[in-house]
PDB file of N, CA and C in Angstrom:
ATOM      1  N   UNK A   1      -3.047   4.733 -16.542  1.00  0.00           N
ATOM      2  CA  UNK A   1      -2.126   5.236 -15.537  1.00  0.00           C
ATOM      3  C   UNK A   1      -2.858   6.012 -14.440  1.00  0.00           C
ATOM      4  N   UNK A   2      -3.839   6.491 -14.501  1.00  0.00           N
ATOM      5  CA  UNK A   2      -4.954   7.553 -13.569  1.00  0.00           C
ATOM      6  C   UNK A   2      -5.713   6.812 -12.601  1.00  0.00           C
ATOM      7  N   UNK A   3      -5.468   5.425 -12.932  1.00  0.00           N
ATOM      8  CA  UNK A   3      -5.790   4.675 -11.906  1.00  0.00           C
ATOM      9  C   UNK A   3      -4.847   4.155 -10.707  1.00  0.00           C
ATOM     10  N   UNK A   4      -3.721   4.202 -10.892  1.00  0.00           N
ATOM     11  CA  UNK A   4      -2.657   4.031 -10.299  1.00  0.00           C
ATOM     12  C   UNK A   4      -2.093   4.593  -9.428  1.00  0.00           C
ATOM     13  N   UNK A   5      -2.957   5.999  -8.784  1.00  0.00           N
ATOM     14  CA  UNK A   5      -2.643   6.954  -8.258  1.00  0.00           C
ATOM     15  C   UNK A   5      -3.137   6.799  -6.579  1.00  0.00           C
ATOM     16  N   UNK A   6      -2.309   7.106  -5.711  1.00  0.00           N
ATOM     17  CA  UNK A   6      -2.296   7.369  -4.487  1.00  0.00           C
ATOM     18  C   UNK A   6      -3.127   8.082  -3.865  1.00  0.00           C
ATOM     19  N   UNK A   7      -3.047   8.424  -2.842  1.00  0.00           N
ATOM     20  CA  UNK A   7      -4.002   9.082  -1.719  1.00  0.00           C
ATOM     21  C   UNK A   7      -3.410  10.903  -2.099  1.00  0.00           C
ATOM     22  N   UNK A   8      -2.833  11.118  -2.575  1.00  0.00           N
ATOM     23  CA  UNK A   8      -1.907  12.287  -2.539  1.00  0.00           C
ATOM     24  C   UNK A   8      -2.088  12.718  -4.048  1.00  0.00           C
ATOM     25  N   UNK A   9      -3.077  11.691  -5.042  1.00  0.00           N
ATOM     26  CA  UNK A   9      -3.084  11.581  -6.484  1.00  0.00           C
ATOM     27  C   UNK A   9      -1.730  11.860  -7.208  1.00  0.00           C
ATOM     28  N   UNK A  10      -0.535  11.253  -6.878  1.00  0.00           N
ATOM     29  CA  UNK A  10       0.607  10.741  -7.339  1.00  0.00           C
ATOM     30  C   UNK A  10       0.783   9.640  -7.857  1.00  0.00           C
ATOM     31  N   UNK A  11       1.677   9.353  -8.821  1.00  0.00           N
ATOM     32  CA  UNK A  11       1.403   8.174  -9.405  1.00  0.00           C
ATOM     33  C   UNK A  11       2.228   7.133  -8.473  1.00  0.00           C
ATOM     34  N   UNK A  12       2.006   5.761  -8.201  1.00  0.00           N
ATOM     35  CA  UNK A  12       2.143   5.433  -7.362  1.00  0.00           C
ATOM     36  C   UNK A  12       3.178   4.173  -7.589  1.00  0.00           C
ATOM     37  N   UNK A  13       4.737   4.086  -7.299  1.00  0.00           N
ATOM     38  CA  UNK A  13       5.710   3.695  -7.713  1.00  0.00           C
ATOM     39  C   UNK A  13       5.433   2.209  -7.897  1.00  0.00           C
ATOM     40  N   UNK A  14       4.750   1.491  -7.314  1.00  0.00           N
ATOM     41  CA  UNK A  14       4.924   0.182  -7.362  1.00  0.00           C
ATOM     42  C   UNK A  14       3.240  -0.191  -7.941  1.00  0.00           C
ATOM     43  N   UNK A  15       2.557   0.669  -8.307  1.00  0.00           N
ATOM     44  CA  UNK A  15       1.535   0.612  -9.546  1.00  0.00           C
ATOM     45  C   UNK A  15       0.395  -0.153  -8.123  1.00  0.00           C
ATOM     46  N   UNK A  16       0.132  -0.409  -7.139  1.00  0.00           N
ATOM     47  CA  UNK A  16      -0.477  -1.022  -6.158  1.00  0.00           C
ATOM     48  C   UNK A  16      -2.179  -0.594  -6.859  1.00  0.00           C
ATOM     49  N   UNK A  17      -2.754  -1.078  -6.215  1.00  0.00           N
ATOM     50  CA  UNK A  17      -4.406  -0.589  -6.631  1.00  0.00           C
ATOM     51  C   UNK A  17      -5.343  -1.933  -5.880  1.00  0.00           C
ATOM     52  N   UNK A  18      -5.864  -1.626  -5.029  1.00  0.00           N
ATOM     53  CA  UNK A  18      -7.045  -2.915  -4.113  1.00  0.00           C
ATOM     54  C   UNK A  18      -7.830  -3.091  -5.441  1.00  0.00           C
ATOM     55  N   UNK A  19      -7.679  -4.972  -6.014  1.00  0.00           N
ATOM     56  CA  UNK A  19      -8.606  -4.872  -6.952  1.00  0.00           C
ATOM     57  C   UNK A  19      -9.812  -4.996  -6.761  1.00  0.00           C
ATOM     58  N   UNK A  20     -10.216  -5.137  -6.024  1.00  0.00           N
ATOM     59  CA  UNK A  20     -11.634  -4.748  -5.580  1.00  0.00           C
ATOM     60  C   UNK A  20     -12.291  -3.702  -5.830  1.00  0.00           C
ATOM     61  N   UNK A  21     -11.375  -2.347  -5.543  1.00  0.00           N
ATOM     62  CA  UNK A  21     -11.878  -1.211  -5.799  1.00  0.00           C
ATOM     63  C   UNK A  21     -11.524  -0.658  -7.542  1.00  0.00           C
ATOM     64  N   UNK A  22     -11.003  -1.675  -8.205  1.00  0.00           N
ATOM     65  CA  UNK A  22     -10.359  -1.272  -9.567  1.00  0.00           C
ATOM     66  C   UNK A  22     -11.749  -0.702 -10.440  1.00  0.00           C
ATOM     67  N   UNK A  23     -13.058  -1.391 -10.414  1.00  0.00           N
ATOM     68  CA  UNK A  23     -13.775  -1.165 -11.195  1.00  0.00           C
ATOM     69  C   UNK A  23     -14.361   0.189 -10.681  1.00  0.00           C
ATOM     70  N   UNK A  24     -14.495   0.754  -9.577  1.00  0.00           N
ATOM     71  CA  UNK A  24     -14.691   1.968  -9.078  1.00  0.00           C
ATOM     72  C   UNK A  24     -13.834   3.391  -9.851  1.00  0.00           C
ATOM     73  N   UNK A  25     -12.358   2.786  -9.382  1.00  0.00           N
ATOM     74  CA  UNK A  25     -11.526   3.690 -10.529  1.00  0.00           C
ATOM     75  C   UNK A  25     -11.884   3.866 -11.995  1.00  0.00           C
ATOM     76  N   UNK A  26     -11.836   2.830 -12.373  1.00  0.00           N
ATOM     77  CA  UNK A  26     -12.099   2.602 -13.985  1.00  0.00           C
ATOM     78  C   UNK A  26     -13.355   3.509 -14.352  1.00  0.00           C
ATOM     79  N   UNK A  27     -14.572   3.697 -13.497  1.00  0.00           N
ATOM     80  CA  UNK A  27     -15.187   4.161 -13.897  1.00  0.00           C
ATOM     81  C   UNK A  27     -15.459   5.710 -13.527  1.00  0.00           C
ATOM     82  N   UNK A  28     -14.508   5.846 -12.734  1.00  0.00           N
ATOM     83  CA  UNK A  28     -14.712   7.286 -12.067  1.00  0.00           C
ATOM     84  C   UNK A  28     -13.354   8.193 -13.278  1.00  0.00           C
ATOM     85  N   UNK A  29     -12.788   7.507 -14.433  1.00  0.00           N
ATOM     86  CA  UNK A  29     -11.899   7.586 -15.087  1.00  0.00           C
ATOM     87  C   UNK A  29     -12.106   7.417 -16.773  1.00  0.00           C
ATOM     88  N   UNK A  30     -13.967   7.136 -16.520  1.00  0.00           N
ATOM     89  CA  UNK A  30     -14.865   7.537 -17.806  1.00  0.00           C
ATOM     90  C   UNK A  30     -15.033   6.100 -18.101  1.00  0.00           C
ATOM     91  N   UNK A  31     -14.084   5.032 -17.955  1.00  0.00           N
ATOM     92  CA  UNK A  31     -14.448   3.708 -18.697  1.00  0.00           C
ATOM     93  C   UNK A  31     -15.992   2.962 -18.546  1.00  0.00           C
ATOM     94  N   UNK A  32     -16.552   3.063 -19.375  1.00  0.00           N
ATOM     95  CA  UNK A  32     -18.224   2.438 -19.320  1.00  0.00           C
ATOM     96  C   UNK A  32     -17.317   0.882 -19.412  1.00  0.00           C
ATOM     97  N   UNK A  33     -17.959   0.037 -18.255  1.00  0.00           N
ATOM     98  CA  UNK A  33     -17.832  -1.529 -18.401  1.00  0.00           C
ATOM     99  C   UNK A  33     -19.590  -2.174 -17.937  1.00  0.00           C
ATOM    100  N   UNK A  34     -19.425  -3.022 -18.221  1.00  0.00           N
ATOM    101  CA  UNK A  34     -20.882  -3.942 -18.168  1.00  0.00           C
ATOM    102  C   UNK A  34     -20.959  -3.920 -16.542  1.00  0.00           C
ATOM    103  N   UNK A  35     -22.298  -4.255 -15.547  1.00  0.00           N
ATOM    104  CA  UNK A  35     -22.542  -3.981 -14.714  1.00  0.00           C
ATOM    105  C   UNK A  35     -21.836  -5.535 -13.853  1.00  0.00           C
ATOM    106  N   UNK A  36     -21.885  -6.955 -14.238  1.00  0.00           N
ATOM    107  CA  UNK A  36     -21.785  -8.084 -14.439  1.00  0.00           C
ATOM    108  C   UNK A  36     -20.791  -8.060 -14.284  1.00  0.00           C
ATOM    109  N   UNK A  37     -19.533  -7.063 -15.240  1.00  0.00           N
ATOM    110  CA  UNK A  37     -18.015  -7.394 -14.992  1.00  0.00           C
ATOM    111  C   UNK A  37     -17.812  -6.645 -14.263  1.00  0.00           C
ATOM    112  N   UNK A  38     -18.091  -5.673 -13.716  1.00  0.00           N
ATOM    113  CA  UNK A  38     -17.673  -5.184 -12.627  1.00  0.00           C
ATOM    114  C   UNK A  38     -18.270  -5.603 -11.339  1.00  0.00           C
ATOM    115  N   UNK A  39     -18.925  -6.532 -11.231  1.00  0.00           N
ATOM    116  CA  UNK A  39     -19.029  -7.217  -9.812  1.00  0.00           C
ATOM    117  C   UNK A  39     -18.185  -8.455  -9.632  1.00  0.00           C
ATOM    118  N   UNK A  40     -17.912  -8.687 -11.003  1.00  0.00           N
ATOM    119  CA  UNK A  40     -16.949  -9.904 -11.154  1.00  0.00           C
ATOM    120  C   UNK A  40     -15.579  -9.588 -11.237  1.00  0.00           C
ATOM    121  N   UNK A  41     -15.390  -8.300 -11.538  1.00  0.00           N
ATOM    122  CA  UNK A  41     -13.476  -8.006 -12.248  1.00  0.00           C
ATOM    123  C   UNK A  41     -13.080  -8.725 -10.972  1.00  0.00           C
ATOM    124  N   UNK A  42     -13.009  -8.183  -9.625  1.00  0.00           N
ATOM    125  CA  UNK A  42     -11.901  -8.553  -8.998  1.00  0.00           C
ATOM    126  C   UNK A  42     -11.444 -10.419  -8.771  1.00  0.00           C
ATOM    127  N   UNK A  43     -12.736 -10.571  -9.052  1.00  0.00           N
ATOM    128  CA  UNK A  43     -12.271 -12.173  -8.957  1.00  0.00           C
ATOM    129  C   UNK A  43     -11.831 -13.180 -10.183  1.00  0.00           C
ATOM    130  N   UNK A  44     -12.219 -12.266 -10.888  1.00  0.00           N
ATOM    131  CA  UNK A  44     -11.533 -12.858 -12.176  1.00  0.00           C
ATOM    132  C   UNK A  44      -9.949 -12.633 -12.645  1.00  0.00           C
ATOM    133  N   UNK A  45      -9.878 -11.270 -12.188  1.00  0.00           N
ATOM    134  CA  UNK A  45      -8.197 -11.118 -12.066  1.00  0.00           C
ATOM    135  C   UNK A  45      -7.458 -11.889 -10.841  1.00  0.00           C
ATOM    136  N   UNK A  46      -8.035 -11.888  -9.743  1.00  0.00           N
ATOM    137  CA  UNK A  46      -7.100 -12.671  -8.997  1.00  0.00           C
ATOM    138  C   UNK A  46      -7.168 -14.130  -9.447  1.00  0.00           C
ATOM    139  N   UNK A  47      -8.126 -14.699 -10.149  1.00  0.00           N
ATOM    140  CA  UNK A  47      -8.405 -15.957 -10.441  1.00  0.00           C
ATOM    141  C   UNK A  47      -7.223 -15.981 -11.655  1.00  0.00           C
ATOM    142  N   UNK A  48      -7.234 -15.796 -12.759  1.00  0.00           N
ATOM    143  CA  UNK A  48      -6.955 -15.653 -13.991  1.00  0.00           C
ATOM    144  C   UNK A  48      -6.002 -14.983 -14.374  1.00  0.00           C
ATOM    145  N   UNK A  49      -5.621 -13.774 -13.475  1.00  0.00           N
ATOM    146  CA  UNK A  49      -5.138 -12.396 -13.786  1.00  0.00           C
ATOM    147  C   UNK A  49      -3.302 -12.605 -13.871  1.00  0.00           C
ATOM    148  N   UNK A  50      -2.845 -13.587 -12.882  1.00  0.00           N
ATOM    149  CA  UNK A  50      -1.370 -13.298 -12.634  1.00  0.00           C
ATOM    150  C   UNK A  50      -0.945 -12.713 -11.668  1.00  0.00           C
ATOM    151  N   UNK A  51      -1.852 -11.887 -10.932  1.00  0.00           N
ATOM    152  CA  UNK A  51      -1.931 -10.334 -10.245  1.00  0.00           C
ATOM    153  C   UNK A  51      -0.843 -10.917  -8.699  1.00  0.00           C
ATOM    154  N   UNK A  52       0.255 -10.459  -8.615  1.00  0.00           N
ATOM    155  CA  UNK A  52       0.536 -10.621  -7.072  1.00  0.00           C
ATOM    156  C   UNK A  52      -0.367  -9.884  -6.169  1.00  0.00           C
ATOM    157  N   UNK A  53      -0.664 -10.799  -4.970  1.00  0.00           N
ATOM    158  CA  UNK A  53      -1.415  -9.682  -4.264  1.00  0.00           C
ATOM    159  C   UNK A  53      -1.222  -9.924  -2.890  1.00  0.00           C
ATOM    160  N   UNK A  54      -1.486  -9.732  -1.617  1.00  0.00           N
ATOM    161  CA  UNK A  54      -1.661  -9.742  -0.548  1.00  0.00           C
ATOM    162  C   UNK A  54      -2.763  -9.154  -0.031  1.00  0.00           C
ATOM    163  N   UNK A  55      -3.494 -10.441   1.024  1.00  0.00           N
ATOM    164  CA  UNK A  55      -4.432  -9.900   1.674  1.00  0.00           C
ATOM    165  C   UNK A  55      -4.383  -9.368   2.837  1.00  0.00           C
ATOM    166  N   UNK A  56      -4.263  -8.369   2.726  1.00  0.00           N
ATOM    167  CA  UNK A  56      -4.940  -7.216   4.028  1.00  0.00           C
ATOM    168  C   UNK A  56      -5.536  -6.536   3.928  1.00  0.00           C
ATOM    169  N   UNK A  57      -5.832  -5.543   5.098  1.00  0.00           N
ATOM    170  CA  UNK A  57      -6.408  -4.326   5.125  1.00  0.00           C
ATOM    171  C   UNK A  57      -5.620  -3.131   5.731  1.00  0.00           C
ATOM    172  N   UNK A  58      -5.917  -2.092   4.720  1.00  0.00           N
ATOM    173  CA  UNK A  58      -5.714  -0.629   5.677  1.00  0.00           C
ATOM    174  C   UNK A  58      -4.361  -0.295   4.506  1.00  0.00           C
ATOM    175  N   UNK A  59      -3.936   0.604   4.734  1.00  0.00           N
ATOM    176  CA  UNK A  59      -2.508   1.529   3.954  1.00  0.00           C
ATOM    177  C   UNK A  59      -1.845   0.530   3.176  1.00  0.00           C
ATOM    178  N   UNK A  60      -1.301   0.919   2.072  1.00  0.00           N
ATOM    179  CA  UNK A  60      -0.166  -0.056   1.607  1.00  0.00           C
ATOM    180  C   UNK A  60       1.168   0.659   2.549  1.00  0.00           C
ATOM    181  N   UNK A  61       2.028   0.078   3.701  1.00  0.00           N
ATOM    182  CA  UNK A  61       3.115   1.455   4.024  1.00  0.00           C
ATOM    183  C   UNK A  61       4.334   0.831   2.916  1.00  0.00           C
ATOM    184  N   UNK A  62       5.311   1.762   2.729  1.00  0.00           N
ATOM    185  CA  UNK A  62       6.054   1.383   1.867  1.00  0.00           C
ATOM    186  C   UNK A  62       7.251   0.668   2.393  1.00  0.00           C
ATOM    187  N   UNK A  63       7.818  -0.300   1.437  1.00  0.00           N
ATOM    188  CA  UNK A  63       8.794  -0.543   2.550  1.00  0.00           C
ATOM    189  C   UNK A  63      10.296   0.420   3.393  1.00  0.00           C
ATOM    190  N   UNK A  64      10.436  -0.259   4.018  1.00  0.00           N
ATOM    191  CA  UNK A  64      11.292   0.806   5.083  1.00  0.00           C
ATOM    192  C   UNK A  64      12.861   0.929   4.199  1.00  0.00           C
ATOM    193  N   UNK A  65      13.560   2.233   3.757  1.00  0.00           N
ATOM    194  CA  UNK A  65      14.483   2.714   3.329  1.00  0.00           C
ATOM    195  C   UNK A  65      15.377   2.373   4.238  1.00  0.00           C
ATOM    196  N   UNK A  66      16.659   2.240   3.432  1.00  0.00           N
ATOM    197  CA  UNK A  66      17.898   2.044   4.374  1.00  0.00           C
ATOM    198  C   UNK A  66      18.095   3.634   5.572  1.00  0.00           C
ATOM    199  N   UNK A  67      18.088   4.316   5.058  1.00  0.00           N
ATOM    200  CA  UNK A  67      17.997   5.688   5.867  1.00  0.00           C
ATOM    201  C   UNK A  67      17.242   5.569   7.175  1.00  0.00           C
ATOM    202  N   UNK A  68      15.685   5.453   6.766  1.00  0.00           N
ATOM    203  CA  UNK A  68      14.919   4.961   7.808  1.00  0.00           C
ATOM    204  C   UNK A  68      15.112   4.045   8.700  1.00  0.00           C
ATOM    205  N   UNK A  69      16.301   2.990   8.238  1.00  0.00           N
ATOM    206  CA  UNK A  69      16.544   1.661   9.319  1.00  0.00           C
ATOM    207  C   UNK A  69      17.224   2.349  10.252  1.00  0.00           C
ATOM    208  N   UNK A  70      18.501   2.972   9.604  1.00  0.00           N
ATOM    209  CA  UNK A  70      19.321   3.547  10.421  1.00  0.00           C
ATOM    210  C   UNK A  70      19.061   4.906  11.183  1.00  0.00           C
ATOM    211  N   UNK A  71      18.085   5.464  11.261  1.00  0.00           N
ATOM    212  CA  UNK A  71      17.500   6.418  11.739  1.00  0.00           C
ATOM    213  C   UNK A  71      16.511   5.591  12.965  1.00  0.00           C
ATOM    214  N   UNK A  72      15.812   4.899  12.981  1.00  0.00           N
ATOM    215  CA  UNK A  72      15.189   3.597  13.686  1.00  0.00           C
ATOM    216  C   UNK A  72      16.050   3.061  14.652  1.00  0.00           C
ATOM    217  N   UNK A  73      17.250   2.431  13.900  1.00  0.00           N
ATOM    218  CA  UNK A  73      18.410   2.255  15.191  1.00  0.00           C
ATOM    219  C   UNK A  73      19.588   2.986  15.993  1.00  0.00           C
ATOM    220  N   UNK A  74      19.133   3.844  15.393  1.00  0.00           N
ATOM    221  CA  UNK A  74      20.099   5.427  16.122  1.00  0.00           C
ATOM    222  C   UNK A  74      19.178   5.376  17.339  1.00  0.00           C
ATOM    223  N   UNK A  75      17.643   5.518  16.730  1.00  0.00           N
ATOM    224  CA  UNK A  75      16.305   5.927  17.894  1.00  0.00           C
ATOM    225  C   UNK A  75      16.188   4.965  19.390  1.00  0.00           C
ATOM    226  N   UNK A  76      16.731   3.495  18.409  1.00  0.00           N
ATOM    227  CA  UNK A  76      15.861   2.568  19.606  1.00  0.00           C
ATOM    228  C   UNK A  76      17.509   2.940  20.390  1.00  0.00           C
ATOM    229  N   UNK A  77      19.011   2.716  19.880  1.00  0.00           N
ATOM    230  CA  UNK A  77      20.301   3.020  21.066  1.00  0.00           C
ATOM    231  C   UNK A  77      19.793   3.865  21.593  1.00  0.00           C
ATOM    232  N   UNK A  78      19.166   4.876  21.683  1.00  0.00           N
ATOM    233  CA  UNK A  78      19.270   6.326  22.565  1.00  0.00           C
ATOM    234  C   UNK A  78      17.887   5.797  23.422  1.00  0.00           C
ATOM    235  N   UNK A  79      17.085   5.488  22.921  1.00  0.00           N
ATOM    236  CA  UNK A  79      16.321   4.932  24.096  1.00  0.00           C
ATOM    237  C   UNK A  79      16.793   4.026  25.013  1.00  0.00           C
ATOM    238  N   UNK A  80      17.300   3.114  24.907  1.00  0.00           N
ATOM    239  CA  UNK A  80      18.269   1.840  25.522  1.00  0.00           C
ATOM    240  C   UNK A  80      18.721   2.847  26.606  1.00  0.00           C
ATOM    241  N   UNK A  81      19.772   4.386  26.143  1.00  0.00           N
ATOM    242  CA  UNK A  81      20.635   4.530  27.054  1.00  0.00           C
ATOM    243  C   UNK A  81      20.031   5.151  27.892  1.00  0.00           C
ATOM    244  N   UNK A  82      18.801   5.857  27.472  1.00  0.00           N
ATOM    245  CA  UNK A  82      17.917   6.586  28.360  1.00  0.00           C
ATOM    246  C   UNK A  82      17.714   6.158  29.503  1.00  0.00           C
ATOM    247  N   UNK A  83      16.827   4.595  29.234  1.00  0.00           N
ATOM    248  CA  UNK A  83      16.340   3.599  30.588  1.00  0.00           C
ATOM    249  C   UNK A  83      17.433   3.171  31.412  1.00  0.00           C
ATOM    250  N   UNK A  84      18.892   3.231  30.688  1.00  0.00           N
ATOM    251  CA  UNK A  84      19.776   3.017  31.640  1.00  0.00           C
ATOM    252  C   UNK A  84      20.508   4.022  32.259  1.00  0.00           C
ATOM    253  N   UNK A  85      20.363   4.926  31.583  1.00  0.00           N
ATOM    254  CA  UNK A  85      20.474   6.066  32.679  1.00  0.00           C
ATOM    255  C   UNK A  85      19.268   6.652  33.674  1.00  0.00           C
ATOM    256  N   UNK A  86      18.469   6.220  33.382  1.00  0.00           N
ATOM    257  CA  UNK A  86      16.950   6.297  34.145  1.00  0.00           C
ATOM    258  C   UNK A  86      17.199   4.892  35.529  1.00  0.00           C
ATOM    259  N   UNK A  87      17.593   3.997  35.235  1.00  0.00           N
ATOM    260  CA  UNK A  87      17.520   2.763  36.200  1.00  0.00           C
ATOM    261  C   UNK A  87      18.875   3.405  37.141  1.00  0.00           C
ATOM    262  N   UNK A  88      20.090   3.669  36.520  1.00  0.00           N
ATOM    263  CA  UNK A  88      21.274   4.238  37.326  1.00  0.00           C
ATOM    264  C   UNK A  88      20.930   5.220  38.693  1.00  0.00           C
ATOM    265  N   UNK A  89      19.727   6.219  38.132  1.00  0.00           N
ATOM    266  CA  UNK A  89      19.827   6.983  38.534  1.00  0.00           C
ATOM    267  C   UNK A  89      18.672   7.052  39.943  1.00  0.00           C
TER     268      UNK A  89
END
């Protein structure tokens, strides 16, 4: 589970982890593994593993809450009315 942890070292709801960097965790978390499998883990789990994954780079962001949508489209109407009261005027 100590691997699973966020930028904030929270545990991290949807368990995410770049497997690439998994054998880094693992070992910064005491696990002794062979030098061999850890240049290999990540490709053997995505090969073999089951693992959903997506390739990118940079933040996992989370997805956007209903709250947040509607807070988003409160934001973008009031901008809308802005420019049209900006063009009126």
């Amino acid at each position: 589970m100590k691997v699973f942890l966020d930028e904030h070292k929270e545990v991290s709801y949807k368990k995410c982890v770049d497997v690439f960097e998994l054998p880094r965790l693992l070992a910064t978390e005491g696990f002794d593994q062979d030098p061999v499998m850890n240049e290999n883990m990540a490709s053997i789990l995505l090969c073999f593993g089951e693992i959903e994954h997506d390739i990118q780079y940079g933040e996992r962001i989370p997805p956007e809450t209903e709250d947040e949508r509607k807070q988003r489209f409160i934001a973008e109407v009031k901008a809308k009315e802005l420019e049209d009261a900006i063009k009126e005027a």
